[in-house]
N, C-alpha and C. Protein backbone atom coordinates (compact mmCIF):
# COMPACT_ATOMS: atom_id res chain seq x y z
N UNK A 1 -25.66 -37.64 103.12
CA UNK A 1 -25.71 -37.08 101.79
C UNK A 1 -24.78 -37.89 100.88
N UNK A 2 -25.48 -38.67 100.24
CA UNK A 2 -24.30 -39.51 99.10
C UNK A 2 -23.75 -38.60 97.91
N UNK A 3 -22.45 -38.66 97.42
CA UNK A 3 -22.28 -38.07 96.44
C UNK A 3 -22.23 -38.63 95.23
N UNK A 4 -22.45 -37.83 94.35
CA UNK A 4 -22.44 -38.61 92.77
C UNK A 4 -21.19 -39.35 92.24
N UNK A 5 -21.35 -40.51 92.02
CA UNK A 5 -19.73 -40.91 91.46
C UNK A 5 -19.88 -41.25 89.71
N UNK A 6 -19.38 -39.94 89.13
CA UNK A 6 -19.53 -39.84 87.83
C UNK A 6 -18.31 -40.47 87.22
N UNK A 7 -17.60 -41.25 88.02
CA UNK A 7 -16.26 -42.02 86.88
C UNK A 7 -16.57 -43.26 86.61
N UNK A 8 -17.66 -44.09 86.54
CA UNK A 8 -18.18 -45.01 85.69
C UNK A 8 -19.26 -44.34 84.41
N UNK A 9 -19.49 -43.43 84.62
CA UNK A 9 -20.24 -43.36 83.18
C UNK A 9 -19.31 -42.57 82.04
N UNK A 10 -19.72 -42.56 80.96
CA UNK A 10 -18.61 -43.13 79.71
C UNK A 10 -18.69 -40.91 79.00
N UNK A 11 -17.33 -41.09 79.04
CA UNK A 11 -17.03 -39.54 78.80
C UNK A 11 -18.19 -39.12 77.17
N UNK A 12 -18.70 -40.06 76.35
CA UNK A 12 -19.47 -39.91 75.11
C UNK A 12 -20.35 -40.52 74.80
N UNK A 13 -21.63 -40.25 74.27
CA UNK A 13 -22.49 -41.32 74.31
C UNK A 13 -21.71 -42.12 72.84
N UNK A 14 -22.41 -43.73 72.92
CA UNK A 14 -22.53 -44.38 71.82
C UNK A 14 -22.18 -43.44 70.03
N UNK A 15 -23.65 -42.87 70.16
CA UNK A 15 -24.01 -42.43 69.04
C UNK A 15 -22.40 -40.97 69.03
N UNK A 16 -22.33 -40.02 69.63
CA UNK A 16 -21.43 -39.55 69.39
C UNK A 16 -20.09 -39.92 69.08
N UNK A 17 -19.59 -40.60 69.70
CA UNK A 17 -18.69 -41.47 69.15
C UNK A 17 -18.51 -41.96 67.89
N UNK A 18 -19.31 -42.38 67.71
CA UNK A 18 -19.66 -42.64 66.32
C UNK A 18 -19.58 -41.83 65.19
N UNK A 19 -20.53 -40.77 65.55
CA UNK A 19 -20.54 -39.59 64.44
C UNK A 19 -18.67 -39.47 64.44
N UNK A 20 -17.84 -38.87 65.89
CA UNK A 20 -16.91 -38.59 65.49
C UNK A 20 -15.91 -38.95 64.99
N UNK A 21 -15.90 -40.37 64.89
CA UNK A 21 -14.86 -41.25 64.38
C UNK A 21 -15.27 -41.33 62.91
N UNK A 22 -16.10 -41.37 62.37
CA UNK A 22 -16.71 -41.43 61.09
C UNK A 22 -16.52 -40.16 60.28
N UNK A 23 -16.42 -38.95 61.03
CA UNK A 23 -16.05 -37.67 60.63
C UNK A 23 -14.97 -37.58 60.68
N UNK A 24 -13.89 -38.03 61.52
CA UNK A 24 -12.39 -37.73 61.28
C UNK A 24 -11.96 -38.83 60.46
N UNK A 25 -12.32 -40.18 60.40
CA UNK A 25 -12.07 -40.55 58.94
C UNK A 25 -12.16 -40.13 57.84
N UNK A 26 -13.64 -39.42 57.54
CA UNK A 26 -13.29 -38.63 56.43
C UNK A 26 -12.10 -37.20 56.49
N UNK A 27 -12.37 -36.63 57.20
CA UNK A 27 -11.56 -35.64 57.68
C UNK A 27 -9.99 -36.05 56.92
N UNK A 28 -9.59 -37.29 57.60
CA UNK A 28 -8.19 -37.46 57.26
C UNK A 28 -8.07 -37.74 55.74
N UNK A 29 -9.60 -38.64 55.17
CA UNK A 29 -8.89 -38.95 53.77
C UNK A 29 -9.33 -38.01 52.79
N UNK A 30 -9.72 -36.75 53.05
CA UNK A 30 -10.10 -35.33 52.30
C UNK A 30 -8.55 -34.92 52.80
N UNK A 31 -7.70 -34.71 53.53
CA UNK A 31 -7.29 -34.17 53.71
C UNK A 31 -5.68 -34.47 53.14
N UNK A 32 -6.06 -36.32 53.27
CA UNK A 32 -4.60 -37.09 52.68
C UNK A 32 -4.78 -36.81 50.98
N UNK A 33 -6.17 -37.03 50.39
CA UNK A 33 -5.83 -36.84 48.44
C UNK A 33 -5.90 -35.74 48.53
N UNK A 34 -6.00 -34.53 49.42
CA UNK A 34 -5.65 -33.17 48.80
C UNK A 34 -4.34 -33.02 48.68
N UNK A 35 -3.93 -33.44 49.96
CA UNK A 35 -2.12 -33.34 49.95
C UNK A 35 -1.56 -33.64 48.68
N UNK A 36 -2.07 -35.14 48.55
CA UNK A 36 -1.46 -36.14 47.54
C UNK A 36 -1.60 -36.01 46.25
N UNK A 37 -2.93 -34.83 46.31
CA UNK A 37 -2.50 -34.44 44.68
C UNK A 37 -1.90 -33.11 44.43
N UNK A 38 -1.15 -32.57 45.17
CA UNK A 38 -0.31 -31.65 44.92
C UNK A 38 0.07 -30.30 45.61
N UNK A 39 -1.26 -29.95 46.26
CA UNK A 39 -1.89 -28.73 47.19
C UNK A 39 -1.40 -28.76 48.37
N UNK A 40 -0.96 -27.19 48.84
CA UNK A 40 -0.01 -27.17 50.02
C UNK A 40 -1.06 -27.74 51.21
N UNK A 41 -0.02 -27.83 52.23
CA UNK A 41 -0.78 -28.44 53.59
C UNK A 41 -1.49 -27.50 53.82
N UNK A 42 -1.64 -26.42 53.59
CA UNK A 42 -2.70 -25.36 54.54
C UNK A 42 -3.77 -25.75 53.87
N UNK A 43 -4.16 -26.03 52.48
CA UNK A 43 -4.88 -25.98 52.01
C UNK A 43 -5.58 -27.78 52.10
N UNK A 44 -4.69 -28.37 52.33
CA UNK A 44 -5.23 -30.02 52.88
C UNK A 44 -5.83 -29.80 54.26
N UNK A 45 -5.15 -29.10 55.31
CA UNK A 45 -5.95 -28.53 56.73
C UNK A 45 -6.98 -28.40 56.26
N UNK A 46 -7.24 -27.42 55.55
CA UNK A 46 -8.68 -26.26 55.09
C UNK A 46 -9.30 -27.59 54.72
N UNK A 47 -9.10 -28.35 53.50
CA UNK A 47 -10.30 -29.53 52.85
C UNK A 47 -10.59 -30.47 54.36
N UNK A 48 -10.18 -30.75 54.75
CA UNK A 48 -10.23 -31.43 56.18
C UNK A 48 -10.76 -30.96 57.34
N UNK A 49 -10.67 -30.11 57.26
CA UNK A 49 -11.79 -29.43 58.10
C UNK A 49 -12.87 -29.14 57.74
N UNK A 50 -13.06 -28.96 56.88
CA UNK A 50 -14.79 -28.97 55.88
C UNK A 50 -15.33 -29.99 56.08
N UNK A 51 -14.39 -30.72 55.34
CA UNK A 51 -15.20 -32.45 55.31
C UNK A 51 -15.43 -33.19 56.40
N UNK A 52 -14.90 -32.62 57.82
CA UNK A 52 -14.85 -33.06 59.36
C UNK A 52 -16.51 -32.61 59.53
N UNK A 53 -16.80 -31.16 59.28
CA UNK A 53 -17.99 -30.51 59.71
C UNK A 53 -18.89 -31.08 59.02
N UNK A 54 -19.15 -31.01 57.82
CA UNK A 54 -19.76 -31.37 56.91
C UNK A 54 -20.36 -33.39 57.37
N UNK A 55 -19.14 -34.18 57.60
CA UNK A 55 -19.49 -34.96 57.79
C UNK A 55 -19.88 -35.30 59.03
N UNK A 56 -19.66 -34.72 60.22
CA UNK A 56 -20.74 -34.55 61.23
C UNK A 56 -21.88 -34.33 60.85
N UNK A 57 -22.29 -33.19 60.21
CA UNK A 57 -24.06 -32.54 60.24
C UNK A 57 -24.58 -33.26 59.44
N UNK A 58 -24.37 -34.33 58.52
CA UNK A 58 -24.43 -35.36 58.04
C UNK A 58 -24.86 -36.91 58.61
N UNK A 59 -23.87 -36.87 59.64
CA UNK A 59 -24.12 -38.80 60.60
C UNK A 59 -24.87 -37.88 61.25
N UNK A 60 -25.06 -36.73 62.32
CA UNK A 60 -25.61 -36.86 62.93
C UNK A 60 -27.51 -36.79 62.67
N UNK A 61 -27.89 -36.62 61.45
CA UNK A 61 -28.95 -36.61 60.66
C UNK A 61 -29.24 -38.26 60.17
N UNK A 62 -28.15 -39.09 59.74
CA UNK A 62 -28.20 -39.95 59.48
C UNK A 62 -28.75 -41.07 60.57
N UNK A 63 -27.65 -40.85 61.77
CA UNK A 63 -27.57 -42.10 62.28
C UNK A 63 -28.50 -41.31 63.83
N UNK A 64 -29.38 -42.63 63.60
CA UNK A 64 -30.64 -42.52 64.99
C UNK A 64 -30.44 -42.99 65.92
């Protein structure tokens, strides 16, 4: 009985990866000009987390 050796295949595909790095970029820079224009951190969290989701359901529509 061979067993499966799942530590060569890659913890994310391609395409996810993608989406998520592209989403926490935005994420961070919604979240850095909220700061930066004046608005407490809770409220830079809050824009940053929108724009995280938002820009997921977004690439992942986008990118094929």
């Amino acid at each position: 009985m061979a067993r499966n050796d799942r530590s060569q295949e890659p913890l994310l595909s391609l395409r996810s990866a993608v989406v998520f790095l592209i989403s926490l970029q935005a994420a961070a820079a919604a979240g850095f000009f909220t700061y930066a224009s004046g608005n407490p951190l809770a409220t830079a969290a809050l824009a940053g987390g929108a724009a995280f989701g938002a820009t997921v359901a977004f690439a992942r529509s986008v990118i094929g």
